[in-house]
PDB file of N, CA and C in Angstrom:
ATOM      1  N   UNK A   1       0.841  -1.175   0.000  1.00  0.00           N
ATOM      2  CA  UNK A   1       0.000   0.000   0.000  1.00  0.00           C
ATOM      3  C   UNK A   1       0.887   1.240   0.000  1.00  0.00           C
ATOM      4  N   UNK A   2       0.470   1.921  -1.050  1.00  0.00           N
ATOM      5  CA  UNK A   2       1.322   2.855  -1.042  1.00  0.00           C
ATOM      6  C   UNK A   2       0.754   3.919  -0.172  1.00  0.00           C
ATOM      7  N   UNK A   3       1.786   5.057   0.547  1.00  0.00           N
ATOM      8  CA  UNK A   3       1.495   6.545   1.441  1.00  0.00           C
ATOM      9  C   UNK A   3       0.512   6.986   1.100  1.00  0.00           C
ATOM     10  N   UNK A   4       0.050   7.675  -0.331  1.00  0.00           N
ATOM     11  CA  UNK A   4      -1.100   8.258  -0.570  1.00  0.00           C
ATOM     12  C   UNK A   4      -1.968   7.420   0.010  1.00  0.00           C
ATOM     13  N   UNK A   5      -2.102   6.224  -0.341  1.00  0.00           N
ATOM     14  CA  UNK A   5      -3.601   5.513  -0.191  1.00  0.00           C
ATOM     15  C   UNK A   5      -3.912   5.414   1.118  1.00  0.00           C
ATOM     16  N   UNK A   6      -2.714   5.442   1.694  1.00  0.00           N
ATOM     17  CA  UNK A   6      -2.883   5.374   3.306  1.00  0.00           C
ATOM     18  C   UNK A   6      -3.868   6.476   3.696  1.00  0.00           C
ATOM     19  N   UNK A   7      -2.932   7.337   3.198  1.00  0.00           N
ATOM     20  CA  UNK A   7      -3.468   8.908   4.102  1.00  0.00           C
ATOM     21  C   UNK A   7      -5.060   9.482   3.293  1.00  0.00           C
ATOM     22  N   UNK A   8      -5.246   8.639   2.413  1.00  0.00           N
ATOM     23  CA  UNK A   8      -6.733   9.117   1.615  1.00  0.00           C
ATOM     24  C   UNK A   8      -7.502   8.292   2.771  1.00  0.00           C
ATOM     25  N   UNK A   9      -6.850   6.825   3.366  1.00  0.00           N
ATOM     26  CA  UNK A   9      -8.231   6.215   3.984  1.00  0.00           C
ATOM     27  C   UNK A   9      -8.208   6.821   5.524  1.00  0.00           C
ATOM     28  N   UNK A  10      -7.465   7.404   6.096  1.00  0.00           N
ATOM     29  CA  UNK A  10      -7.375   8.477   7.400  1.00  0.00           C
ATOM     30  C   UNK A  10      -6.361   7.300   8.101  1.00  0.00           C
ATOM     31  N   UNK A  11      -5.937   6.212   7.569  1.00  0.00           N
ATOM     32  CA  UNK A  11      -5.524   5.124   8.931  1.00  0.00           C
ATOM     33  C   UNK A  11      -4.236   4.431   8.378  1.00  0.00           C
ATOM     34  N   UNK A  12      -3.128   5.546   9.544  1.00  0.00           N
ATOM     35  CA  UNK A  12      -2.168   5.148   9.743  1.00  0.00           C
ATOM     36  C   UNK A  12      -1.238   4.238   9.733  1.00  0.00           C
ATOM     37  N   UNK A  13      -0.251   3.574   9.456  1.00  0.00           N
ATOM     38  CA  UNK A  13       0.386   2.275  10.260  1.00  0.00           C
ATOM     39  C   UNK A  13       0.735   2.711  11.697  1.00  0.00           C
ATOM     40  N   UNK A  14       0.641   3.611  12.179  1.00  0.00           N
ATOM     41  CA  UNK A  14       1.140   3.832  13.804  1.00  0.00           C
ATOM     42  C   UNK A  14      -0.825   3.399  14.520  1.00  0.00           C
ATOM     43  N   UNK A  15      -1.110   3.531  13.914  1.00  0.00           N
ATOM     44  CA  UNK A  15      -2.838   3.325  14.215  1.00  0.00           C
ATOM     45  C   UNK A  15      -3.161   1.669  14.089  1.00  0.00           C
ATOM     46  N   UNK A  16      -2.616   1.811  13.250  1.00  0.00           N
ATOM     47  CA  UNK A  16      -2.790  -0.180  12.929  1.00  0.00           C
ATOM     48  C   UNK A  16      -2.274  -0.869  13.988  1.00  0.00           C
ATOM     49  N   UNK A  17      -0.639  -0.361  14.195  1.00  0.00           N
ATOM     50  CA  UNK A  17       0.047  -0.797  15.146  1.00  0.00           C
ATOM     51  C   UNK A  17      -0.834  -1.100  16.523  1.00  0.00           C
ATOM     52  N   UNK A  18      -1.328  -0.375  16.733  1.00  0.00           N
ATOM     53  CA  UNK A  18      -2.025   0.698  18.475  1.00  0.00           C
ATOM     54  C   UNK A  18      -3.152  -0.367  18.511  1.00  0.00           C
ATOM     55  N   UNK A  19      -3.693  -0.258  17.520  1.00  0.00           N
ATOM     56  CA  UNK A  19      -5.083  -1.478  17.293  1.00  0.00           C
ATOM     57  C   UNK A  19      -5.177  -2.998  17.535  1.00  0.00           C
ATOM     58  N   UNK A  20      -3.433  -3.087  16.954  1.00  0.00           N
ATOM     59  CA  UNK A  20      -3.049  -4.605  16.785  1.00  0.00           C
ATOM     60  C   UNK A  20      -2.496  -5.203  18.570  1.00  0.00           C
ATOM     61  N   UNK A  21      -1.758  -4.231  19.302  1.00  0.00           N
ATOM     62  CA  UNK A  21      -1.347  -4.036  20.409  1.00  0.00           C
ATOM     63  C   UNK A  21      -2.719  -4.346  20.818  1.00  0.00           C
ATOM     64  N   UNK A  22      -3.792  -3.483  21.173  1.00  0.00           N
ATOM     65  CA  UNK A  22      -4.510  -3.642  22.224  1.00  0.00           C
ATOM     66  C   UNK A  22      -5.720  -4.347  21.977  1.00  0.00           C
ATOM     67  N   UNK A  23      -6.030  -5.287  20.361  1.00  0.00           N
ATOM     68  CA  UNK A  23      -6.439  -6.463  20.474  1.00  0.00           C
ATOM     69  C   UNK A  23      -5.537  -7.775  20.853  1.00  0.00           C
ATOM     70  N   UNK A  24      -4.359  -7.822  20.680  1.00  0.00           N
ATOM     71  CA  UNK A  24      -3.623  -8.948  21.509  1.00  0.00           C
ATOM     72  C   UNK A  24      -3.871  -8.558  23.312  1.00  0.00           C
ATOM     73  N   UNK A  25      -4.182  -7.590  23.480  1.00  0.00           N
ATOM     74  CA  UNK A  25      -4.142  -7.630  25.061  1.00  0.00           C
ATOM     75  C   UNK A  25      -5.606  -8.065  25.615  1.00  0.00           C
ATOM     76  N   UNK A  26      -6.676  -7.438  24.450  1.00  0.00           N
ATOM     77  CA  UNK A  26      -7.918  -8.181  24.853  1.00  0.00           C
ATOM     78  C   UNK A  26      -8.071  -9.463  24.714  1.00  0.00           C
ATOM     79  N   UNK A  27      -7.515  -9.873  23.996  1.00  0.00           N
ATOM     80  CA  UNK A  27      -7.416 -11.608  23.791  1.00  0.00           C
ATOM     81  C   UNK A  27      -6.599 -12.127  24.768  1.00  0.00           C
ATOM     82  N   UNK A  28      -5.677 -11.800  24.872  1.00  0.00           N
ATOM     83  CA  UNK A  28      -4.669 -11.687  26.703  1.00  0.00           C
ATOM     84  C   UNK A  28      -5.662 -12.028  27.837  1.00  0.00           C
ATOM     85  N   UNK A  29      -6.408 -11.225  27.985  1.00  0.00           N
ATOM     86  CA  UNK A  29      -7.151 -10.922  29.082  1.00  0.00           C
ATOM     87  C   UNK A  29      -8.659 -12.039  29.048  1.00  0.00           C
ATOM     88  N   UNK A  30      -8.960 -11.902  27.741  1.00  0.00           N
ATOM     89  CA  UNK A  30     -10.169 -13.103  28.200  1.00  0.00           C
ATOM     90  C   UNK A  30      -9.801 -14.623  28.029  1.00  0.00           C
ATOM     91  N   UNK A  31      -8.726 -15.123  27.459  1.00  0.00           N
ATOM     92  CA  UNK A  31      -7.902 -16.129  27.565  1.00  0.00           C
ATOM     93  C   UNK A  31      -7.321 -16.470  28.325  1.00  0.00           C
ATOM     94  N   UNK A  32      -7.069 -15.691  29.253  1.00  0.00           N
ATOM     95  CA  UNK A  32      -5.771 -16.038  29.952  1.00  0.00           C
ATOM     96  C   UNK A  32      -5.578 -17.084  31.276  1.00  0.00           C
ATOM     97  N   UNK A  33      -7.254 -17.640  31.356  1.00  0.00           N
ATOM     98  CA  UNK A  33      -7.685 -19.273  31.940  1.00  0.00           C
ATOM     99  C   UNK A  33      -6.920 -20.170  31.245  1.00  0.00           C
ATOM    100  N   UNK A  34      -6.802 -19.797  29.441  1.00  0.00           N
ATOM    101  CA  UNK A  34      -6.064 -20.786  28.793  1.00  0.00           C
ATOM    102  C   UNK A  34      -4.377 -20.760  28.659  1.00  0.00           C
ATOM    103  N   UNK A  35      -4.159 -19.668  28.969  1.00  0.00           N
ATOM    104  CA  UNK A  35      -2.744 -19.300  28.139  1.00  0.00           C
ATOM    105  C   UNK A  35      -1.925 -19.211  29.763  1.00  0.00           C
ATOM    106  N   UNK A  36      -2.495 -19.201  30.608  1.00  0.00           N
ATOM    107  CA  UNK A  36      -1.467 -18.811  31.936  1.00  0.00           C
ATOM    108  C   UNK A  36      -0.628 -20.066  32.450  1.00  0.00           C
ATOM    109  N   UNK A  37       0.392 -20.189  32.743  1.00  0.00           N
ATOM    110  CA  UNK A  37       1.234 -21.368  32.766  1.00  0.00           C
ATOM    111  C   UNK A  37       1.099 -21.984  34.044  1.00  0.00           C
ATOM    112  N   UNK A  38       0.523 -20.895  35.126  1.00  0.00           N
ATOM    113  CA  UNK A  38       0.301 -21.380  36.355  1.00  0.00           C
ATOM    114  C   UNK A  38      -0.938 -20.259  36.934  1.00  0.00           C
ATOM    115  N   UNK A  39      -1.003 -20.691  37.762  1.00  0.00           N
ATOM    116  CA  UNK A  39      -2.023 -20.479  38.641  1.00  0.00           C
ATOM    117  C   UNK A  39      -1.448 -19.121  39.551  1.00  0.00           C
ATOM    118  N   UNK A  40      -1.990 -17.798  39.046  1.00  0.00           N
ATOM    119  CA  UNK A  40      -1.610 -16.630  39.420  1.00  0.00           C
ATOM    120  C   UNK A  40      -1.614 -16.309  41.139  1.00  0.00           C
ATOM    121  N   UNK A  41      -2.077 -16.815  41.590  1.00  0.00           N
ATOM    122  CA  UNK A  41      -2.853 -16.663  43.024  1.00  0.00           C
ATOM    123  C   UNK A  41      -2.118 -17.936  44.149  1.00  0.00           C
ATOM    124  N   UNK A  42      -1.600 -19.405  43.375  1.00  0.00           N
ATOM    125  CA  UNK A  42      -1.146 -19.914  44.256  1.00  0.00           C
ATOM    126  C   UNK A  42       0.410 -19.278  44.820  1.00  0.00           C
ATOM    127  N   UNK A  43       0.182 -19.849  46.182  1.00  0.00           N
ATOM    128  CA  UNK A  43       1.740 -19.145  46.599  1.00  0.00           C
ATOM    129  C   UNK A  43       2.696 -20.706  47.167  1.00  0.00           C
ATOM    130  N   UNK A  44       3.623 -20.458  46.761  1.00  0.00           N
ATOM    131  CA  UNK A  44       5.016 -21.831  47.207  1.00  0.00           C
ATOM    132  C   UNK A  44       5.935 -20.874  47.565  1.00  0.00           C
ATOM    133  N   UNK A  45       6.118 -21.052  48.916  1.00  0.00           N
ATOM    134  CA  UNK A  45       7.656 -20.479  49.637  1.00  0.00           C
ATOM    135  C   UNK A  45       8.965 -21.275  49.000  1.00  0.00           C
ATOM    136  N   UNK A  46       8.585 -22.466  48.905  1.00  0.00           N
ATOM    137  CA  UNK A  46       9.805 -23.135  48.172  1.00  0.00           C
ATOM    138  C   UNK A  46      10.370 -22.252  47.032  1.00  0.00           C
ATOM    139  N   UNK A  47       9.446 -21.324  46.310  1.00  0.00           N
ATOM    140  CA  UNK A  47       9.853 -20.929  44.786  1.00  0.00           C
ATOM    141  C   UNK A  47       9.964 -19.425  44.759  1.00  0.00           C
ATOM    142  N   UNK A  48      10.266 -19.164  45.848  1.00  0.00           N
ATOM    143  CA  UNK A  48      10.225 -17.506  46.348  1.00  0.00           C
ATOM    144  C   UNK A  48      11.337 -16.716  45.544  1.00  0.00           C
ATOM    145  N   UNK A  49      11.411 -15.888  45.044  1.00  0.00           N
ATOM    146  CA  UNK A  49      12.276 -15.214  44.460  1.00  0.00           C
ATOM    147  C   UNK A  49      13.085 -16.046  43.445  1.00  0.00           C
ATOM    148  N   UNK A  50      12.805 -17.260  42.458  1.00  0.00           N
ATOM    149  CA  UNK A  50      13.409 -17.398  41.282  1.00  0.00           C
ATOM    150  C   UNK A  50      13.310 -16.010  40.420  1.00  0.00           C
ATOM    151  N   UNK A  51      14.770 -16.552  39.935  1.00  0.00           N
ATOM    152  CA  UNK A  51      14.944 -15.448  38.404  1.00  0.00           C
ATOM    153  C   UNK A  51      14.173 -16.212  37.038  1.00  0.00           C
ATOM    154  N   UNK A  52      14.310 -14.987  36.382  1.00  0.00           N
ATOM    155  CA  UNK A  52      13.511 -15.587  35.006  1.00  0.00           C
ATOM    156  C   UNK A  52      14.610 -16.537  34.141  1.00  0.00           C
ATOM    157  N   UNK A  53      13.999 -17.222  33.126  1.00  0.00           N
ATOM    158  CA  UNK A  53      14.508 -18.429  32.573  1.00  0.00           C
ATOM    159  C   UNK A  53      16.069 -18.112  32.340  1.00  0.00           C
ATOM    160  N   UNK A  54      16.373 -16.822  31.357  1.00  0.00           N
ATOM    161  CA  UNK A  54      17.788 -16.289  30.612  1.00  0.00           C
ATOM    162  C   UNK A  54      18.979 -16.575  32.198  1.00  0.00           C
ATOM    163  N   UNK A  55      18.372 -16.460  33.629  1.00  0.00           N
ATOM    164  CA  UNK A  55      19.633 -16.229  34.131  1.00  0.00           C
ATOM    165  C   UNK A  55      20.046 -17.637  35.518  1.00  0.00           C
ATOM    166  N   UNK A  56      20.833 -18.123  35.624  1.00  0.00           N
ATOM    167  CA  UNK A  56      21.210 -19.378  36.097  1.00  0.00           C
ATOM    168  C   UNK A  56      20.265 -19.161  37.141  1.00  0.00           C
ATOM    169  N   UNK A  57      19.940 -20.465  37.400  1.00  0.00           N
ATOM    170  CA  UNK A  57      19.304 -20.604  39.170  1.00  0.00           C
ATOM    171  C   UNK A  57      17.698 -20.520  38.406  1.00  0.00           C
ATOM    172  N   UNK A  58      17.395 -20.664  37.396  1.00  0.00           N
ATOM    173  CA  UNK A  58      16.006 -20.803  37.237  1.00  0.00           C
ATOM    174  C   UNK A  58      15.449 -22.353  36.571  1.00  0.00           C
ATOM    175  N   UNK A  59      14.194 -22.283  37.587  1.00  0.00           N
ATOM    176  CA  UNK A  59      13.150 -23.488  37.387  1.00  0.00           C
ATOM    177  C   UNK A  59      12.716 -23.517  36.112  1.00  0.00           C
ATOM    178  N   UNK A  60      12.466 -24.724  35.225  1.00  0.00           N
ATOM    179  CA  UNK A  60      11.871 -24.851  34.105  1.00  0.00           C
ATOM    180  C   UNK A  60      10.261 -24.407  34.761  1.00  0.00           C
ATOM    181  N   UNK A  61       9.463 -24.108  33.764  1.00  0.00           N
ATOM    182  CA  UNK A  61       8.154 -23.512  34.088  1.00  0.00           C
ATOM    183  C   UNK A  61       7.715 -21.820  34.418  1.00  0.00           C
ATOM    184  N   UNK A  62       8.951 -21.086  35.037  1.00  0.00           N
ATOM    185  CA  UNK A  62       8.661 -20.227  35.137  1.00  0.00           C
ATOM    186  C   UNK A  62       9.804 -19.199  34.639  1.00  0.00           C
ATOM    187  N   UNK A  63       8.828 -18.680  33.210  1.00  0.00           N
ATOM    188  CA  UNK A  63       9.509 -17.814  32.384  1.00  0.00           C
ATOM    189  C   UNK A  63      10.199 -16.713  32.961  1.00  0.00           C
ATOM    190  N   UNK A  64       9.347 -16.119  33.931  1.00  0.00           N
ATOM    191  CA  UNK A  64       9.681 -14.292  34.512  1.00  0.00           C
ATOM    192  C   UNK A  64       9.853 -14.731  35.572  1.00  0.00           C
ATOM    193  N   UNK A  65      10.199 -16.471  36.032  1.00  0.00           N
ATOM    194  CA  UNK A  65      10.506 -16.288  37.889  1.00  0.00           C
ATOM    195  C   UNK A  65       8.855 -16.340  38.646  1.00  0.00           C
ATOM    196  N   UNK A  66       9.623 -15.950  39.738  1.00  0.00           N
ATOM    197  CA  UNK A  66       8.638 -15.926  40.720  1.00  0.00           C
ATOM    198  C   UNK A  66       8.769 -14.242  41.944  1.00  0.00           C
ATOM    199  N   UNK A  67       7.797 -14.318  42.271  1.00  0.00           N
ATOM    200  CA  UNK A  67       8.242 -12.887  43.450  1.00  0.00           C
ATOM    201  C   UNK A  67       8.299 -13.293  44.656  1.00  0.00           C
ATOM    202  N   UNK A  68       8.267 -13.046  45.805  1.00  0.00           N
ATOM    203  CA  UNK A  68       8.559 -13.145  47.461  1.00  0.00           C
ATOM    204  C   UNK A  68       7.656 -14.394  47.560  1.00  0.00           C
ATOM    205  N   UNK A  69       6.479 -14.330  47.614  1.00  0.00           N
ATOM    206  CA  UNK A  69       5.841 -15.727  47.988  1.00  0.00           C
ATOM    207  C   UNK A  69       5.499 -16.734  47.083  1.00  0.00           C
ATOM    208  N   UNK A  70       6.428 -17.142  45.805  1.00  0.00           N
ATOM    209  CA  UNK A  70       6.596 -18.092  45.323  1.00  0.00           C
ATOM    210  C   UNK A  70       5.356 -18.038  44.042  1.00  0.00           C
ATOM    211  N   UNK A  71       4.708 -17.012  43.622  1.00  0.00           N
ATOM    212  CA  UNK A  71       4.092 -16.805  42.211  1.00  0.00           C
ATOM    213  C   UNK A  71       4.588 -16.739  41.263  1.00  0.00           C
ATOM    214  N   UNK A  72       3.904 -17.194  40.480  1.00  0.00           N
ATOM    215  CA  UNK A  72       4.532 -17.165  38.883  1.00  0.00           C
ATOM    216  C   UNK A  72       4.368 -15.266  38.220  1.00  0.00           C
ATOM    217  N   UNK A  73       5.161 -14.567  37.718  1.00  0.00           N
ATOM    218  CA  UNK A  73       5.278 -13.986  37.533  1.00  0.00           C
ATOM    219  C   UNK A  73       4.983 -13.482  35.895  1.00  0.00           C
ATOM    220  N   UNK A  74       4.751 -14.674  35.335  1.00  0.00           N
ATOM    221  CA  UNK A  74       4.298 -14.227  34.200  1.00  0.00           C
ATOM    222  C   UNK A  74       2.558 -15.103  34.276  1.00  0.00           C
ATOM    223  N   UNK A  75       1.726 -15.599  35.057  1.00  0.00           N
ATOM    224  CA  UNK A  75       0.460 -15.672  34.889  1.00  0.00           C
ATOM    225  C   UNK A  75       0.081 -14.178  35.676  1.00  0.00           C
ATOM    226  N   UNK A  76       0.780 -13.902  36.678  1.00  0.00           N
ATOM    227  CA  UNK A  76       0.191 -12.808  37.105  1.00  0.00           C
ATOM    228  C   UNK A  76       0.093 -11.831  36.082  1.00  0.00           C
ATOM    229  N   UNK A  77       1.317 -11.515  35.193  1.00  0.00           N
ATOM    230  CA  UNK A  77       1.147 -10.265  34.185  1.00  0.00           C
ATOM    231  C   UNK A  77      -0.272 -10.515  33.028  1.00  0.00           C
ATOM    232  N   UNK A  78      -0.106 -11.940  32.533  1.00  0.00           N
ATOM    233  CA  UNK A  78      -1.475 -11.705  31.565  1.00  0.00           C
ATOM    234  C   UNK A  78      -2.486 -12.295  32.337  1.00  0.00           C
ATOM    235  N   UNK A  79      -2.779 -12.614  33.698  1.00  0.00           N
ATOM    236  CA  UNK A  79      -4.007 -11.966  34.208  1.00  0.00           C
ATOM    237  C   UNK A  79      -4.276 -10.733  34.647  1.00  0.00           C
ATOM    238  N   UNK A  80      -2.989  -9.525  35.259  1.00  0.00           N
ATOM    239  CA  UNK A  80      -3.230  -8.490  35.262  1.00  0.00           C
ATOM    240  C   UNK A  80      -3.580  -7.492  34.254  1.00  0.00           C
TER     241      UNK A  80
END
């Protein structure tokens, strides 16, 4: 698509972008019974403060780690 045609139909690629972003987050959000790797809400002291996968000392399963009382850190983000 060429520039002109863009700007004759009023809609951007920075607009497309913005659109495309915050339908992946609505789909995020009503999915995310399906897509969450764990259970946002349970807590394990055993798993308290893992790092995320990239840095030594991390558990298979949890991508972003865990925080102080042993949550998964990435079901919490796409249920938040």
């Amino acid at each position: 698509m060429d520039e002109a045609r863009i700007s004759r139909s009023g809609l951007s690629p920075k607009l497309w972008l913005a659109g495309g972003w915050l339908l992946l987050a609505l789909l995020a959000a009503i999915f995310a019974p399906l897509i969450a790797p764990q259970d946002p809400l349970a807590q394990d002291l055993m798993l308290e403060r893992l790092p995320p996968f990239w840095l030594d000392g991390a558990e298979p399963g949890y991508w972003l780690g865990t925080d102080s009382l042993g949550r998964d850190l990435l079901s919490r983000l796409i249920f938040g």
